[in-house]
C-alpha atoms as a PDB file:
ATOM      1  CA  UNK A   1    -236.541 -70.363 104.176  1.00  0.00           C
ATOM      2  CA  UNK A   2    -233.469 -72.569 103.910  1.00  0.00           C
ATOM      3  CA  UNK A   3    -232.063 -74.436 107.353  1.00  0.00           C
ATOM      4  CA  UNK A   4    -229.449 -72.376 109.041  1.00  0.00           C
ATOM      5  CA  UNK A   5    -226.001 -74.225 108.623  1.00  0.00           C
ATOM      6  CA  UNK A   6    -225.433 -76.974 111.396  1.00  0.00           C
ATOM      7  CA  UNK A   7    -222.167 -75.955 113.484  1.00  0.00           C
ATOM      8  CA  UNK A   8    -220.488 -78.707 115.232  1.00  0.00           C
ATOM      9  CA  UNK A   9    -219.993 -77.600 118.548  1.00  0.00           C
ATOM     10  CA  UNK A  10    -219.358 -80.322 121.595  1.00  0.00           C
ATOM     11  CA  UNK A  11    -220.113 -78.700 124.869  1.00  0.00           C
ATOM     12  CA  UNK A  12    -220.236 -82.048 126.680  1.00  0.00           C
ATOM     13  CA  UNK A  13    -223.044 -83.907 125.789  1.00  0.00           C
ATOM     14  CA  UNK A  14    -223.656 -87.590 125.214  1.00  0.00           C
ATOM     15  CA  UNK A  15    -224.796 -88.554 121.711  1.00  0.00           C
ATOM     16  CA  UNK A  16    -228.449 -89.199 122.944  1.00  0.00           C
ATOM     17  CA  UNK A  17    -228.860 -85.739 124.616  1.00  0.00           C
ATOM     18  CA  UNK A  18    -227.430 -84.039 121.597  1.00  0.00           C
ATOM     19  CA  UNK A  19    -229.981 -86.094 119.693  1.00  0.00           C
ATOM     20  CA  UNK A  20    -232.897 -85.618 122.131  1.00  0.00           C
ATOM     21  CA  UNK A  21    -232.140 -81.786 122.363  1.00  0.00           C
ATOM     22  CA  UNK A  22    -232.115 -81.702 118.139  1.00  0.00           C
ATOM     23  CA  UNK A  23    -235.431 -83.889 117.719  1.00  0.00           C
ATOM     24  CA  UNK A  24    -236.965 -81.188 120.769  1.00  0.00           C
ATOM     25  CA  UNK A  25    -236.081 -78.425 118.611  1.00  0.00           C
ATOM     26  CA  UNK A  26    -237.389 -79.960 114.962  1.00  0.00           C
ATOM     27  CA  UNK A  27    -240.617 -80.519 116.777  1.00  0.00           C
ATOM     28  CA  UNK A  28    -241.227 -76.869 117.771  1.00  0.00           C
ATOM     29  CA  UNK A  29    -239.873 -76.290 113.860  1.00  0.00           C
ATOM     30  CA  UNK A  30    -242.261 -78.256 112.993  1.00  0.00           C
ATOM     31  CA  UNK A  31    -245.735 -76.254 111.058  1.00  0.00           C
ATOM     32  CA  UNK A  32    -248.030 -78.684 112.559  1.00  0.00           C
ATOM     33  CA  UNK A  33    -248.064 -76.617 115.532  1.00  0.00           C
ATOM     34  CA  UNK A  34    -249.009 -73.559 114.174  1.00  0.00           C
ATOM     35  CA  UNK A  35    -252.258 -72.101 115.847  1.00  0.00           C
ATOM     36  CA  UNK A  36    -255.494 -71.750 113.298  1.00  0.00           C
ATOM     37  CA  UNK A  37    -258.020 -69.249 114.296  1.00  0.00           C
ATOM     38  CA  UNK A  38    -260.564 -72.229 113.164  1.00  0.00           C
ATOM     39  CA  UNK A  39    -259.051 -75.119 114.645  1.00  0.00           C
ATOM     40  CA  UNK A  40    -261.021 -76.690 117.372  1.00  0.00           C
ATOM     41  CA  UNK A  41    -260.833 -76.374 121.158  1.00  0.00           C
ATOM     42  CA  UNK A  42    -260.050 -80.047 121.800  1.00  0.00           C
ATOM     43  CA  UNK A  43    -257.186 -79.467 118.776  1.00  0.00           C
ATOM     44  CA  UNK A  44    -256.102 -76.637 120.274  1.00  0.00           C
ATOM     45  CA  UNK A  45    -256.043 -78.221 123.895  1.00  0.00           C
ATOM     46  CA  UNK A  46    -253.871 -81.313 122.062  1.00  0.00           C
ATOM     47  CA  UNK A  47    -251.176 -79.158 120.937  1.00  0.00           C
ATOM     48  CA  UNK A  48    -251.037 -77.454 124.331  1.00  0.00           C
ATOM     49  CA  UNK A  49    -250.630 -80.668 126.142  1.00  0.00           C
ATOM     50  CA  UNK A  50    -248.366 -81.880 123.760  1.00  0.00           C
ATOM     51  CA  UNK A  51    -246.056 -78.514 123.949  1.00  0.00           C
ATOM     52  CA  UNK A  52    -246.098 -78.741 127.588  1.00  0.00           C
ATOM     53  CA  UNK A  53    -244.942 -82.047 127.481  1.00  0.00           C
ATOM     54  CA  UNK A  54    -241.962 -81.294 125.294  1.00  0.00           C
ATOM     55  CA  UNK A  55    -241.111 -78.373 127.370  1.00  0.00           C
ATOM     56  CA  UNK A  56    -241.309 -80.799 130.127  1.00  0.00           C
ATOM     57  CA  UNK A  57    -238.526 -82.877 128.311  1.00  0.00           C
ATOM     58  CA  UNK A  58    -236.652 -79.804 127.503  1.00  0.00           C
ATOM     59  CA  UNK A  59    -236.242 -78.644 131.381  1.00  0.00           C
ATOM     60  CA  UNK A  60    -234.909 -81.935 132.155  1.00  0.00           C
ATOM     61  CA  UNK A  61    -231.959 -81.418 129.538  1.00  0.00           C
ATOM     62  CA  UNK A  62    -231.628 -77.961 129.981  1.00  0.00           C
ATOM     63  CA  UNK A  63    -231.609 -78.658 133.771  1.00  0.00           C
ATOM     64  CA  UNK A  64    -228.711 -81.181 133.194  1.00  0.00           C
ATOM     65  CA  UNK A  65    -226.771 -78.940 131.421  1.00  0.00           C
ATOM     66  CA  UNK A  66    -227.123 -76.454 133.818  1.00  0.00           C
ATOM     67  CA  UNK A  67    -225.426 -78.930 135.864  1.00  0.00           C
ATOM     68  CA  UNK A  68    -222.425 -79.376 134.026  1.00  0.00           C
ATOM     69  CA  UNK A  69    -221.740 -75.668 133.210  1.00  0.00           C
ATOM     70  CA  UNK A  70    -221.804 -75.679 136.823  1.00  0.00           C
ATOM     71  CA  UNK A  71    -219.228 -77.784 137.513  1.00  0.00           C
ATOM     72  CA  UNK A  72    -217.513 -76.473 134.494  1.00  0.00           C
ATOM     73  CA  UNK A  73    -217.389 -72.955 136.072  1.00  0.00           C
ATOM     74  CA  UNK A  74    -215.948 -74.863 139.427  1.00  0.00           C
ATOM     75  CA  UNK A  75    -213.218 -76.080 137.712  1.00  0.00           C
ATOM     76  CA  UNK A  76    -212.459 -73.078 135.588  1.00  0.00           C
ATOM     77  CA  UNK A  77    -212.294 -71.181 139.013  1.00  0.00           C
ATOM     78  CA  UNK A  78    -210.440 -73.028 140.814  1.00  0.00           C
ATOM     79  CA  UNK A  79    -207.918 -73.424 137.769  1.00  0.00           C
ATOM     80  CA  UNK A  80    -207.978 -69.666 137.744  1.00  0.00           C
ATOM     81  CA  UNK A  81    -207.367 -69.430 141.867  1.00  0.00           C
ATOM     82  CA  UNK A  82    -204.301 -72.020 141.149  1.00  0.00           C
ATOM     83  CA  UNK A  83    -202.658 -70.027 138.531  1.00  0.00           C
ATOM     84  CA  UNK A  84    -202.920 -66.882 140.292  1.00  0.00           C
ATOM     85  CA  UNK A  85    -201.568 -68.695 143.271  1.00  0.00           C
ATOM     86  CA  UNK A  86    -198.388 -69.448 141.154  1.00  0.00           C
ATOM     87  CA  UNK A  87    -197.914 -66.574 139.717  1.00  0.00           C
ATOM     88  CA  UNK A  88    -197.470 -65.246 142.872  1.00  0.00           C
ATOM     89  CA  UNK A  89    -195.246 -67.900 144.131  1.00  0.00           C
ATOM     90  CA  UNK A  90    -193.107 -67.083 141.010  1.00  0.00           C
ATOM     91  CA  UNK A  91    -193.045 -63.564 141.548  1.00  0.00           C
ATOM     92  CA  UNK A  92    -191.968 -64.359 145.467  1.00  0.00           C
ATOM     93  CA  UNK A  93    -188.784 -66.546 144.153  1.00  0.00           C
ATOM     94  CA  UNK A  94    -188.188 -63.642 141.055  1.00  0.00           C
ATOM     95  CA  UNK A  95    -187.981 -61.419 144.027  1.00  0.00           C
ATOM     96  CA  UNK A  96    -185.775 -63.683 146.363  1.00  0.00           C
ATOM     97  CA  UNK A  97    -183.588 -63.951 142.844  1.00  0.00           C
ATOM     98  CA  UNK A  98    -182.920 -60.413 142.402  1.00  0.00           C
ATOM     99  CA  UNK A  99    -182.380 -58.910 145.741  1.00  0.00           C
ATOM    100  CA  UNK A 100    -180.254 -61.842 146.746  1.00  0.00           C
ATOM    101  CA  UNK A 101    -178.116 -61.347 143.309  1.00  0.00           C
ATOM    102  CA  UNK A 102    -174.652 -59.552 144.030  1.00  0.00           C
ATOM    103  CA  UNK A 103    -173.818 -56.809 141.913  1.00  0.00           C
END
């Protein structure tokens, strides 16, 4: 199966999360981690450790993007609340305009 293509997409990270949050995902990519019905308990208990530890690591980033779409969806609100704000403060003076217009 070939790699899907790699998008460029910046949503905010700094290089080393971007690189942490690729090297997380080429580890659970990886076939070494593939269950065998005759691997060994203390094998099996490895990779279960060792998959709970990346998950671990991958809370921590996903928490701290969950952060900054946070504050991301503060700021695109309160842009929104200040544009509708305007608008209506436009509308007010293209109301003032026309009813104080002589015809």
């Amino acid at each position: 199966m070939e790699d899907e293509p790699q998008v460029d997409l910046n949503i905010g990270l700094a290089e080393e999360e971007r690189k942490d949050l690729e090297n997380m995902i080429g580890v659970f990519k990886d076939e070494k981690f593939s269950p065998s019905l005759n691997a060994a308990p203390e094998d099996l208990q490895k990779q279960i450790t060792f998959l709970r530890e990346k998950m671990t690591g991958m809370s921590v980033v996903l928490l701290d993007l969950d952060k900054k779409m946070r504050s991301l969806y503060e700021v695109i609100r309160l842009f929104y609340r200040k544009t509708e704000v305007m608008n209506e403060r436009i509308n007010d003076v293209i109301k003032l305009v026309k009813t104080d217009k002589p015809r």
